[in-house]
Protein backbone atom coordinates (compact mmCIF):
# COMPACT_ATOMS: atom_id res chain seq x y z
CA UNK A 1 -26.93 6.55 -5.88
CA UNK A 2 -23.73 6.72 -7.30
CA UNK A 3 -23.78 10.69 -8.61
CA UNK A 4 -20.68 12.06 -9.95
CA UNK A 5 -21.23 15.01 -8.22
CA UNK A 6 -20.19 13.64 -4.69
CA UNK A 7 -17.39 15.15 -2.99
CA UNK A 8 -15.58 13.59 -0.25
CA UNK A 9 -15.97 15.03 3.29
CA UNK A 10 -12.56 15.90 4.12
CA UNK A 11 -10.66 15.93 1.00
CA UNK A 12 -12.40 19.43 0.11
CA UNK A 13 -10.59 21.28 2.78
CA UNK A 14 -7.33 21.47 1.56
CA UNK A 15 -4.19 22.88 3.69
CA UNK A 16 -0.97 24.74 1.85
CA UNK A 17 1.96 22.65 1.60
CA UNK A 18 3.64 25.67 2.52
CA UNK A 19 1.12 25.10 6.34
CA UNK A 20 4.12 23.84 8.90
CA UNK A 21 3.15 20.42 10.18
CA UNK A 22 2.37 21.65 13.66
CA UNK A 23 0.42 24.41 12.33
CA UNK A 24 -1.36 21.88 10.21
CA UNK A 25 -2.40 19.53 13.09
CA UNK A 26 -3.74 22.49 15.05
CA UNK A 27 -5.45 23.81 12.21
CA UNK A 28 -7.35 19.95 11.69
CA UNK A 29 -8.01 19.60 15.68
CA UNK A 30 -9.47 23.33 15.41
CA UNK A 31 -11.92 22.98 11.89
CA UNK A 32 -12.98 19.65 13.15
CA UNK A 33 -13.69 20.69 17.02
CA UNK A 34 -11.34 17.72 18.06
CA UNK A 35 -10.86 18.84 21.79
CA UNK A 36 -13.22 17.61 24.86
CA UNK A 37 -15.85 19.41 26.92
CA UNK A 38 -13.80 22.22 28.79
CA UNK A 39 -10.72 22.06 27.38
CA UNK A 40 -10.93 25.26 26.06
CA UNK A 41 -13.84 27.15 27.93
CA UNK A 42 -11.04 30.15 28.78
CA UNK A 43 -8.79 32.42 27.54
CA UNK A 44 -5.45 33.22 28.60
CA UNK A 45 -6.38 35.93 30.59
CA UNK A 46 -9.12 34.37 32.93
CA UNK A 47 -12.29 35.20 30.60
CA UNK A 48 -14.73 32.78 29.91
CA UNK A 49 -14.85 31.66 26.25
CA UNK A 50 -17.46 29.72 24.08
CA UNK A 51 -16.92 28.91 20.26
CA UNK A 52 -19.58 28.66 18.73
CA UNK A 53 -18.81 28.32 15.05
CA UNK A 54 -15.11 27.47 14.13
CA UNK A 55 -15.36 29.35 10.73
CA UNK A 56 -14.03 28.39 7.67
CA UNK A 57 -10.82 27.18 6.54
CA UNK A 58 -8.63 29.66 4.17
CA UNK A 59 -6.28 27.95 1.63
CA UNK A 60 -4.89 31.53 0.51
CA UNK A 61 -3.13 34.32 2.34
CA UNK A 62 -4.42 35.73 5.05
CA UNK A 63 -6.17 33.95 8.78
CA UNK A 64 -6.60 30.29 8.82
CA UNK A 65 -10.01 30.26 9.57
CA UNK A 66 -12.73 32.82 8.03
CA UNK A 67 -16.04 33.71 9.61
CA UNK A 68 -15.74 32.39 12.97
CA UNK A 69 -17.92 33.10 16.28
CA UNK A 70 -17.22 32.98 19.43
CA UNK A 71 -18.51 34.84 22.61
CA UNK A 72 -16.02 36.11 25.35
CA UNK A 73 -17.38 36.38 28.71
CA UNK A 74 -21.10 38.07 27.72
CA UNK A 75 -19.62 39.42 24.30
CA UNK A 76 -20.02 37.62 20.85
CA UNK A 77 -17.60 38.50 17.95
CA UNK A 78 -17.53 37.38 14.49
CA UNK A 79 -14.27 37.70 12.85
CA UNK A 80 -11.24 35.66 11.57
CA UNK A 81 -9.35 33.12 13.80
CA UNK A 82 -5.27 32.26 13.45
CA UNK A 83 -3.72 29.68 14.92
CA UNK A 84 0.55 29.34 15.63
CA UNK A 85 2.41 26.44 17.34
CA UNK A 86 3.87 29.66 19.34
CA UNK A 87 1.67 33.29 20.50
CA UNK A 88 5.30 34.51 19.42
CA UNK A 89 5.04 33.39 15.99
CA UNK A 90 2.76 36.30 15.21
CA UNK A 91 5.43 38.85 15.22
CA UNK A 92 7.70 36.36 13.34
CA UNK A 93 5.39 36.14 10.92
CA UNK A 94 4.91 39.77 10.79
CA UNK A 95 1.02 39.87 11.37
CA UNK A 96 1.77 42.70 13.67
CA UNK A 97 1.64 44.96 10.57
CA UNK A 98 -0.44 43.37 8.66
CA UNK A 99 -3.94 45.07 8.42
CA UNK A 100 -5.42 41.57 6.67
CA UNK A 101 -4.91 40.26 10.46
CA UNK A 102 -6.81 43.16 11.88
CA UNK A 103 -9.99 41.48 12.05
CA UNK A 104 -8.75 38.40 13.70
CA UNK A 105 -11.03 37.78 17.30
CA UNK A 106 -8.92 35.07 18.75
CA UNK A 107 -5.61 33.54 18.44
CA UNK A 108 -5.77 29.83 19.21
CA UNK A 109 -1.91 28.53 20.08
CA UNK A 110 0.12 26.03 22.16
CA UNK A 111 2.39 27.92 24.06
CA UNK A 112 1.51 30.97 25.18
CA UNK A 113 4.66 32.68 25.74
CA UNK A 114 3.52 36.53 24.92
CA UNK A 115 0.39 39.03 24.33
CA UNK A 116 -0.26 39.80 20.92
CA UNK A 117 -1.89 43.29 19.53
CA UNK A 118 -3.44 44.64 16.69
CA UNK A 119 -2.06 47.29 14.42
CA UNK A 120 -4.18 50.08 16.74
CA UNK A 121 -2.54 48.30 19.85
CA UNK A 122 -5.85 46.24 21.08
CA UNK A 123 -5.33 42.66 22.63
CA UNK A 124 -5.91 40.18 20.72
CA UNK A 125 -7.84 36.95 23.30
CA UNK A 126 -5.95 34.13 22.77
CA UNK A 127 -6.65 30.49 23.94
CA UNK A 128 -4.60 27.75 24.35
CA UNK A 129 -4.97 24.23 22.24
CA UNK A 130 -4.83 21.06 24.79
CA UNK A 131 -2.38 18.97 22.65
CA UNK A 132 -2.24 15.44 23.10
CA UNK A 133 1.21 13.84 22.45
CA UNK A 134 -0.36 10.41 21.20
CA UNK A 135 -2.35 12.20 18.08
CA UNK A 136 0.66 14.00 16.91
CA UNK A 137 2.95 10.34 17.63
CA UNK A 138 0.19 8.69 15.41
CA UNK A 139 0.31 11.18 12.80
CA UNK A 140 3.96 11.55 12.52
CA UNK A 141 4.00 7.67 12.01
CA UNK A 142 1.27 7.65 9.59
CA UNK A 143 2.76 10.56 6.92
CA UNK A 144 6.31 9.67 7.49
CA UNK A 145 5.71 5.83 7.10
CA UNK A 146 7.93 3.66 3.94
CA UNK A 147 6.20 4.38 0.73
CA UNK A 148 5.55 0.58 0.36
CA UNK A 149 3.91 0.15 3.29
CA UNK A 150 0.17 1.10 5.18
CA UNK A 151 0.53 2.57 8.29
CA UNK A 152 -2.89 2.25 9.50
CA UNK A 153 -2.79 -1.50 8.77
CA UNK A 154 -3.22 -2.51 12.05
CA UNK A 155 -6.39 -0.56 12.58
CA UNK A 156 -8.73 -0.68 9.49
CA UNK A 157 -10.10 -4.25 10.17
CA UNK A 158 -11.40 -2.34 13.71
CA UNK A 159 -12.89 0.00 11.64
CA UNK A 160 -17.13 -0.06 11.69
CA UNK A 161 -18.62 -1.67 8.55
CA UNK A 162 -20.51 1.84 8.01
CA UNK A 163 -17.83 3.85 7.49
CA UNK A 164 -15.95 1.53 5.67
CA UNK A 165 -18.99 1.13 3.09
CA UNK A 166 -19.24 4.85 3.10
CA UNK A 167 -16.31 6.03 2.25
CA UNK A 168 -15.53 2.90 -0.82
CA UNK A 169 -18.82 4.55 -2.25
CA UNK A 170 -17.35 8.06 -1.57
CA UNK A 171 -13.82 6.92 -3.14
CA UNK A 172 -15.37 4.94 -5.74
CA UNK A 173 -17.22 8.07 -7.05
CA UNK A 174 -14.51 10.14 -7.04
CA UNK A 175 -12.52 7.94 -8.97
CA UNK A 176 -15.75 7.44 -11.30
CA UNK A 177 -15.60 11.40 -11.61
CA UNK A 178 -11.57 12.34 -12.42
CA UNK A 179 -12.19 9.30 -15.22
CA UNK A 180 -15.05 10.98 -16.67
CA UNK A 181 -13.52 14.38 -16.42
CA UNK A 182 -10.66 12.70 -18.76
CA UNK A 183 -12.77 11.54 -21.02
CA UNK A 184 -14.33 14.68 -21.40
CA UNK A 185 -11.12 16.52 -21.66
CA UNK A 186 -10.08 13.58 -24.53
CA UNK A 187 -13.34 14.43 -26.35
CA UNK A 188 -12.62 18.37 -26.29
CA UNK A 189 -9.20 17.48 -27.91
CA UNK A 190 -10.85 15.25 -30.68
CA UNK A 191 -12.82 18.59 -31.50
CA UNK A 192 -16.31 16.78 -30.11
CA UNK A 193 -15.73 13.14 -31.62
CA UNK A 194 -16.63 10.36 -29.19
CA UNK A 195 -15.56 7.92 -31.56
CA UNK A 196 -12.26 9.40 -31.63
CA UNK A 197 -12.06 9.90 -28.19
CA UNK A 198 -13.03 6.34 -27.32
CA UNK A 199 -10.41 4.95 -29.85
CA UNK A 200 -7.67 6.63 -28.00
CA UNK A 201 -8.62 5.71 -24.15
CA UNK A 202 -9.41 2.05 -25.30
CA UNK A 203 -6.23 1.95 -27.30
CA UNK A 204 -4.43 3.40 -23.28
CA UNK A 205 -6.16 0.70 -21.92
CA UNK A 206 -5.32 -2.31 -24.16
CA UNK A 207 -1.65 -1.12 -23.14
CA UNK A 208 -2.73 -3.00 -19.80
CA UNK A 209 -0.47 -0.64 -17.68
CA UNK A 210 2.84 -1.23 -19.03
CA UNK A 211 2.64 0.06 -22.00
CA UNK A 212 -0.59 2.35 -21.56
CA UNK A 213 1.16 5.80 -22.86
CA UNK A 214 2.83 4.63 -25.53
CA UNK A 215 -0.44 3.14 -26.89
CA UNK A 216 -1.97 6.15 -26.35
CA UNK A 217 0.72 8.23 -28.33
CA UNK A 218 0.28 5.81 -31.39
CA UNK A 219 -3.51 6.61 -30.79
CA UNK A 220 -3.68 9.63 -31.04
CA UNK A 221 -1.22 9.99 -34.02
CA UNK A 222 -3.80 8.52 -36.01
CA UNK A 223 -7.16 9.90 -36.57
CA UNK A 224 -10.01 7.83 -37.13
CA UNK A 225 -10.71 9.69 -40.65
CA UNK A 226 -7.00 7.89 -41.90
CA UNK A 227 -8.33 4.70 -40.49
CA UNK A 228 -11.54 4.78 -41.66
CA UNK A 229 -10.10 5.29 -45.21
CA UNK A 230 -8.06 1.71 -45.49
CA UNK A 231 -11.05 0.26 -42.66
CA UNK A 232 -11.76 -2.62 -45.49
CA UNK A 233 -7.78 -3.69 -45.38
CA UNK A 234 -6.89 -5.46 -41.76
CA UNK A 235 -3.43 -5.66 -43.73
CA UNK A 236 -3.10 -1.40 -43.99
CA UNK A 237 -4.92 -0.99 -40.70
CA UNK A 238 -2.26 -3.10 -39.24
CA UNK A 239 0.33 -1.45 -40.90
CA UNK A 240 -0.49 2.11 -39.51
CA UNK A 241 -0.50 1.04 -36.13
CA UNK A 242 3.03 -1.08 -36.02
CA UNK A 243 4.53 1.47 -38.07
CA UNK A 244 3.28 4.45 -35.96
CA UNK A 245 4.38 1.93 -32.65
CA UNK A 246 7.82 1.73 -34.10
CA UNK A 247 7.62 -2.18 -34.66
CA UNK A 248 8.15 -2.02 -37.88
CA UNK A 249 12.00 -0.12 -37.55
CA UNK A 250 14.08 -3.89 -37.26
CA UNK A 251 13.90 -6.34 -39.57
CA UNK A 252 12.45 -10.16 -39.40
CA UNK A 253 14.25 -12.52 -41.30
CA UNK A 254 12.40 -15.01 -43.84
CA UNK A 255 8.87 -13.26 -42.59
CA UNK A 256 7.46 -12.10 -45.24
CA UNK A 257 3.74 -10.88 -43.50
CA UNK A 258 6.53 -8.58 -41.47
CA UNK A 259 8.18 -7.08 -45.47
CA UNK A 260 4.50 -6.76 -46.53
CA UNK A 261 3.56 -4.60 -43.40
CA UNK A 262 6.74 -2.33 -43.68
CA UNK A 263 6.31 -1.68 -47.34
CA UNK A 264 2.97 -1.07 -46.75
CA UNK A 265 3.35 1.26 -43.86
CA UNK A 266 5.71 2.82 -46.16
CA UNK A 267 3.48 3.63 -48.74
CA UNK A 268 0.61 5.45 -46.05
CA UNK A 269 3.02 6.94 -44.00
CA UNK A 270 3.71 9.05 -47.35
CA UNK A 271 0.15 9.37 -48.40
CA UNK A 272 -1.04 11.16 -44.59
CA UNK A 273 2.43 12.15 -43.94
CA UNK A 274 3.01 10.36 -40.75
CA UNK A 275 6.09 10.78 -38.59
CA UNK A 276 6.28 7.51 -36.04
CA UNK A 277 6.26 9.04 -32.15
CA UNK A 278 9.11 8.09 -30.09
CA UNK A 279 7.19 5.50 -28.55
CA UNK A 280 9.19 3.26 -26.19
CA UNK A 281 7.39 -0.10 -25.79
CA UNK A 282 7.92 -2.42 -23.31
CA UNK A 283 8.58 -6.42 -23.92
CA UNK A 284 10.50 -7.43 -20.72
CA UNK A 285 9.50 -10.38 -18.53
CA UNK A 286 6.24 -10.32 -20.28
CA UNK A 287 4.21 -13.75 -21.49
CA UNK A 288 4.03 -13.96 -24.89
CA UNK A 289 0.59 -13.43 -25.04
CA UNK A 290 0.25 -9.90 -23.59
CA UNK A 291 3.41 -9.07 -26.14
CA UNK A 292 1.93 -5.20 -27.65
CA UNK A 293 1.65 -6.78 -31.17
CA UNK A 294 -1.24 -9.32 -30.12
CA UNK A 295 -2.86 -6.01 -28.48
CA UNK A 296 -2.27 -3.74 -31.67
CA UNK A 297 -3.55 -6.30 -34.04
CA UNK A 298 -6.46 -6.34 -32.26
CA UNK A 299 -7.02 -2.79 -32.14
CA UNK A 300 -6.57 -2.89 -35.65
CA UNK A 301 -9.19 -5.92 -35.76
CA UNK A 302 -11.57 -4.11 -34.09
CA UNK A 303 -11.19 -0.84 -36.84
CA UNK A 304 -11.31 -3.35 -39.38
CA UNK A 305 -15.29 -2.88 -41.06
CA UNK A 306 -15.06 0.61 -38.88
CA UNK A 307 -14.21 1.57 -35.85
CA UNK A 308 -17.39 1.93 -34.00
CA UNK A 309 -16.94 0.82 -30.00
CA UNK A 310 -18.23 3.83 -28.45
CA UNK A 311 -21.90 3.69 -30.48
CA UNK A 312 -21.79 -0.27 -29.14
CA UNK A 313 -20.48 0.62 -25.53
CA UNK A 314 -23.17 3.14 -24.68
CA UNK A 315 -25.80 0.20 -26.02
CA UNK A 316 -24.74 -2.42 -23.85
CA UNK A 317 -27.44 -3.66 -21.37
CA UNK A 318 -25.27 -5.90 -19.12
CA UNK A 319 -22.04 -6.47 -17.91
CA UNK A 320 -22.17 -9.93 -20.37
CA UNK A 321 -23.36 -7.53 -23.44
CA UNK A 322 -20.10 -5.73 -22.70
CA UNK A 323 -18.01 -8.52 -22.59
CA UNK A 324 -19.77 -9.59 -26.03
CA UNK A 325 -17.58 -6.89 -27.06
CA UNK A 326 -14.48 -7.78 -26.41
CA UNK A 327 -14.52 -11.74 -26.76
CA UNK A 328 -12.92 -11.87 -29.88
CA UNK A 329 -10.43 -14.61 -31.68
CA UNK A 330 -7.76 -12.84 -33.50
CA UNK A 331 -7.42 -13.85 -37.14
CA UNK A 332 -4.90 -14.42 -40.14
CA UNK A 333 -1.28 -13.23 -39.23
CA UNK A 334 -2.01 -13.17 -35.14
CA UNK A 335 -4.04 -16.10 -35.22
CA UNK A 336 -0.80 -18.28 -34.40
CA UNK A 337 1.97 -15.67 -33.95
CA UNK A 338 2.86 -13.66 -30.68
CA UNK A 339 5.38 -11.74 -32.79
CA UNK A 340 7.07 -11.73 -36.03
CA UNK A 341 8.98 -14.46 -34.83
CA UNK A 342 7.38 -16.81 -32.19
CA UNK A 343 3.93 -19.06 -33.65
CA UNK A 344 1.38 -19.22 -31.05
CA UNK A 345 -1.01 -21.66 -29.98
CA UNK A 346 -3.80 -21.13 -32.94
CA UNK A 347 -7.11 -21.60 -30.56
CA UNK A 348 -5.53 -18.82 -28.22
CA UNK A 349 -7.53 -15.93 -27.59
CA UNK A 350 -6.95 -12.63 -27.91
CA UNK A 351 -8.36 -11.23 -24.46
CA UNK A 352 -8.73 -13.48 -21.39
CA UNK A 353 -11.96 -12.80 -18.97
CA UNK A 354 -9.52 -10.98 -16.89
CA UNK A 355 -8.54 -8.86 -19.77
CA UNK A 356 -11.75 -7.74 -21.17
CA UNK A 357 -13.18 -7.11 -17.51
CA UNK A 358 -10.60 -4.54 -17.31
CA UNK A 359 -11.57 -2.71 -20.71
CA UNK A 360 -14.88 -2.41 -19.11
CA UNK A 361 -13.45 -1.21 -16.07
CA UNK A 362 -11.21 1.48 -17.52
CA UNK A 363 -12.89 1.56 -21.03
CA UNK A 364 -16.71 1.22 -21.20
CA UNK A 365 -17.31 2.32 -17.49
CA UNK A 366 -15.72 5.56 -17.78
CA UNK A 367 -16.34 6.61 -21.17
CA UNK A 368 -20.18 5.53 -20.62
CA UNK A 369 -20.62 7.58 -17.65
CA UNK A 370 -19.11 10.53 -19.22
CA UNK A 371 -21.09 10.71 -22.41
CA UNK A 372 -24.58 9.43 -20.50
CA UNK A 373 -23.44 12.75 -17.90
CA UNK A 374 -22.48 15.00 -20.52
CA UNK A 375 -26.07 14.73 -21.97
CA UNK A 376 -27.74 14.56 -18.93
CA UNK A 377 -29.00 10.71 -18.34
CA UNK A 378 -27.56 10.62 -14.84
CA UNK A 379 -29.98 6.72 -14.42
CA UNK A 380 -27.80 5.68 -17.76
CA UNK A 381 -24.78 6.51 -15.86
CA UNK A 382 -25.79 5.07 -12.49
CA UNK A 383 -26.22 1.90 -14.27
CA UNK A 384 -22.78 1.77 -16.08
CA UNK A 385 -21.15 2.26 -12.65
CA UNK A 386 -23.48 -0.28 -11.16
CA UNK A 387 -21.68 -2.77 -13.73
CA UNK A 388 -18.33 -2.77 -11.52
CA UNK A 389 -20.57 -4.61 -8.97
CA UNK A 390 -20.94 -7.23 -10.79
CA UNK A 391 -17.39 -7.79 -12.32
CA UNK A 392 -14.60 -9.69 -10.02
CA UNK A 393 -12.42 -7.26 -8.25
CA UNK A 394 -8.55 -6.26 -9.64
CA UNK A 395 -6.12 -8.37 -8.21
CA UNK A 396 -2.93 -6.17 -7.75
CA UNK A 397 -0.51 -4.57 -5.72
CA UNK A 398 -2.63 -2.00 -3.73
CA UNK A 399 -5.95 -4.70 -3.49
CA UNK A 400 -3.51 -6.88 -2.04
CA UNK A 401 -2.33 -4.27 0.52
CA UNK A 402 -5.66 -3.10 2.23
CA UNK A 403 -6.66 -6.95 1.68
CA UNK A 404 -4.34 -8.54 3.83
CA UNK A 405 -4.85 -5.06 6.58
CA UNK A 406 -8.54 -7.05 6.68
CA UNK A 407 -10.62 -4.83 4.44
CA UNK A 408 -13.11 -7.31 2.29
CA UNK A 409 -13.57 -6.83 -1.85
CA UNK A 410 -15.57 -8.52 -3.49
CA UNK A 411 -15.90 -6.65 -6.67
CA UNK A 412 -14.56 -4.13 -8.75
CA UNK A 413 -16.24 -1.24 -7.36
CA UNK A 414 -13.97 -1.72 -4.02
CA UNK A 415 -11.06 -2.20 -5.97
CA UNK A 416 -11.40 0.40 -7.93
CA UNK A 417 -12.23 2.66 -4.75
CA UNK A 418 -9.31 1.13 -3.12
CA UNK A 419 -6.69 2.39 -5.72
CA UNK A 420 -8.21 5.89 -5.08
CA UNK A 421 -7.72 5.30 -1.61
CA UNK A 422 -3.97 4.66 -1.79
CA UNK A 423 -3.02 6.68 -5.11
CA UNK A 424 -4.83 10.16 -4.04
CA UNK A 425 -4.19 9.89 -0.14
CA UNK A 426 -2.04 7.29 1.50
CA UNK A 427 0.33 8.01 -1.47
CA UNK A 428 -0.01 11.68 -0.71
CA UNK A 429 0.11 11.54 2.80
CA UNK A 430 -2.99 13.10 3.27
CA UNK A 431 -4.41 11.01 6.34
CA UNK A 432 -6.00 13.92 8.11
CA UNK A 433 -8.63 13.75 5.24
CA UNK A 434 -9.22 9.99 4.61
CA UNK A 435 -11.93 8.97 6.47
CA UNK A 436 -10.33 6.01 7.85
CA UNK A 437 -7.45 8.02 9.04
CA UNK A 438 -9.79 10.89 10.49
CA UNK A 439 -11.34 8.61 12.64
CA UNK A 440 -7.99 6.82 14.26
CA UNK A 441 -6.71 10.43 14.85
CA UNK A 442 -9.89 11.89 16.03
CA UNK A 443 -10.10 9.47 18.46
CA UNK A 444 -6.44 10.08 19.85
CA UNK A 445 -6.98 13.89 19.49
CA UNK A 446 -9.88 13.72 22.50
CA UNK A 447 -7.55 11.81 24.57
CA UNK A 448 -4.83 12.75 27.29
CA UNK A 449 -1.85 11.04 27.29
């Protein structure tokens, strides 16, 4: 149902940046037959034409379109197809003398304006693209749009509930995939350990966004073999991971947990010969209790006994069993401070519902599928996706955005399929492959204006 190996329809055809924007229209009405009954049925000089297979799109040097057939008059050729805003453009471009363009068999253009030839001096059939003005008026709107805004706002509540369900499934799997593929990558690094690998993504994660990196940097400065050494002292694990985070650089008057910690981290900083990243963490406008000290001393908390999340992640059952996880109080020290200054209330927790349902999403979800994948339980890994049904969607920025265009989530699935939708093609501009886009321009390329 949800296999990682899915690959979104139009997102696989990829066209060169280098591909002028005209060019690239043309080449998306031609791969995608985009033109109406007739419109095309002759070539510039009076012979009847039939295309029969469009060929295949070339992202390298050379024709756009590979392998193509079409039959002129009661001839059928097989050959390479190139298309140019202008017949003219082929001698800009040089094709002329180009033998790689020798086995082109039709050149497909919107103004004809001369004959083009072959190195050996044979005409080249050449048939001109109806254009209509409203597709190209659309698409200029949609790619040059504000960055902050959605162009196609005003159509995607008229889009069919089919397609919409389609293509979240589509996005949500390929979002599902490039995680996995991370983790994977991650795992290579940590020379095979999952454990390792799994301390450093959930340690990215419990940076909640803001300061995601430079809990990953502190992460991966410290391998699970120096933790695992001082895993019966919350007071040295703690120590390694303020020091290595750079919290331990000021001072804190009259605190002395904070003098402990520092001489502490002195003392194992020496003994594994640490150097302290240039982390930069972020404290601005944030509530006290998402302050990166609560969220490092419970990383530490949870490699206090031994780390071992990734052995109880891949065991979990339920979306509740993974919670079970992560509903934790925190205890001594944190258990009434937000920082070495400011006391707490002490029956705070450490991780709200909202928290700990986005561990699973960008934690135990990701890192599941990739190790259930990686040894070949593809039902294991069905199920761990199946968990984002269950679990309330994200509420942020780009949710909000397709929300209020009238596009419906109800659980983290869509959201997470949503963020795909806007980081890896509104963001990118590439409407002529997002399924909701390909269908409000394919519509406007089979009309006349």
């Amino acid at each position: 149902m949800w296999g990682l190996t899915f690959s979104a329809t139009y997102s696989a055809s990829e066209i060169t940046a280098q591909t002028p924007a005209m060019e690239k229209i043309m080449q998306y009405i031609w791969q995608y037959r985009l033109w109406n009954a007739g419109d095309m049925s002759m070539t510039t000089d009076g012979r009847r034409l039939v295309i029969i297979d469009t060929g295949k799109l070339n992202t390298d040097a050379g024709p756009d379109f590979f392998n193509a057939k079409v039959k002129i008059d009661d001839e059928t050729w097989v050959g390479n197809v190139e298309i140019h805003v202008r017949a003219s453009d082929w001698m800009r471009h040089h094709h002329d003398t180009d033998p790689a363009y020798d086995s082109v068999i039709l050149h497909v253009v919107e103004k004809d304006d001369i004959e083009i030839h072959r190195r050996d001096g044979s005409v080249i059939p050449q048939v001109v693209m109806p254009f209509a003005e409203n597709f190209s008026r659309l698409y200029d709107e949609f790619v040059n749009n504000p960055a902050s805004q959605l162009p196609c706002s005003q159509f995607l509540a008229d889009v069919p509930s089919i397609y919409v369900t389609s293509w979240i499934e589509a996005l949500a799997c390929e979002r599902m995939n490039a995680k996995a593929e991370r983790v994977l990558d991650i795992v290579e690094r940590s020379a095979g350990d999952w454990e390792q690998a799994c301390f450093v993504i959930l340690a990215r994660t419990l940076g909640f966004g803001v300061n995601n990196d430079a809990f990953e940097q502190v992460a991966r400065t410290l391998p699970l073999s120096f933790l695992g050494k001082h895993s019966d002292s919350l007071l040295s694990l703690e120590a390694l991971l303020f020091g290595q985070a750079g919290l331990l650089d000021a001072t804190a008057d009259h605190n002395p947990y904070f003098d402990q910690l520092k001489n502490e981290y002195a003392f194992l900083a020496n003994k594994f010969q640490l150097h302290s990243p240039s982390t930069q963490l972020k404290m601005a406008r944030m509530r006290p209790q998402n302050f990166p000290h609560r969220r490092l001393a419970l990383l530490a908390q949870f490699c206090h006994g031994g780390f071992c999340k990734m052995a109880q992640m891949v065991a979990v059952e339920s979306v509740e069993d993974a919670r079970a996880l992560f509903d934790v109080t925190l205890t001594g020290y944190w258990a009434s401070h937000y920082n070495f200054q400011s006391p707490s209330d002490s029956d705070i927790k450490a991780l709200s519902r909202r928290s700990i349902d986005t561990i699973i999403i960008n934690t135990v979800v990701p890192l599941s599928v990739a190790y259930f994948r990686y040894h070949g339980d593809n039902d294991k890994a069905d199920r761990a996706i199946a968990m984002l049904d269950e679990i309330k969607p994200e509420s942020n920025s780009v949710v909000d955005l397709f929300v209020k265009a009238g596009l419906k989530c109800r659980d983290a699935f869509t959201s997470q399929a949503l963020i795909q939708l806007r980081r890896e093609y509104c963001e990118k501009k590439k409407c002529l492959y997002c399924r909701f886009g390909h269908r409000m321009l394919a519509s406007r390329a089979l009309k006349r204006d």
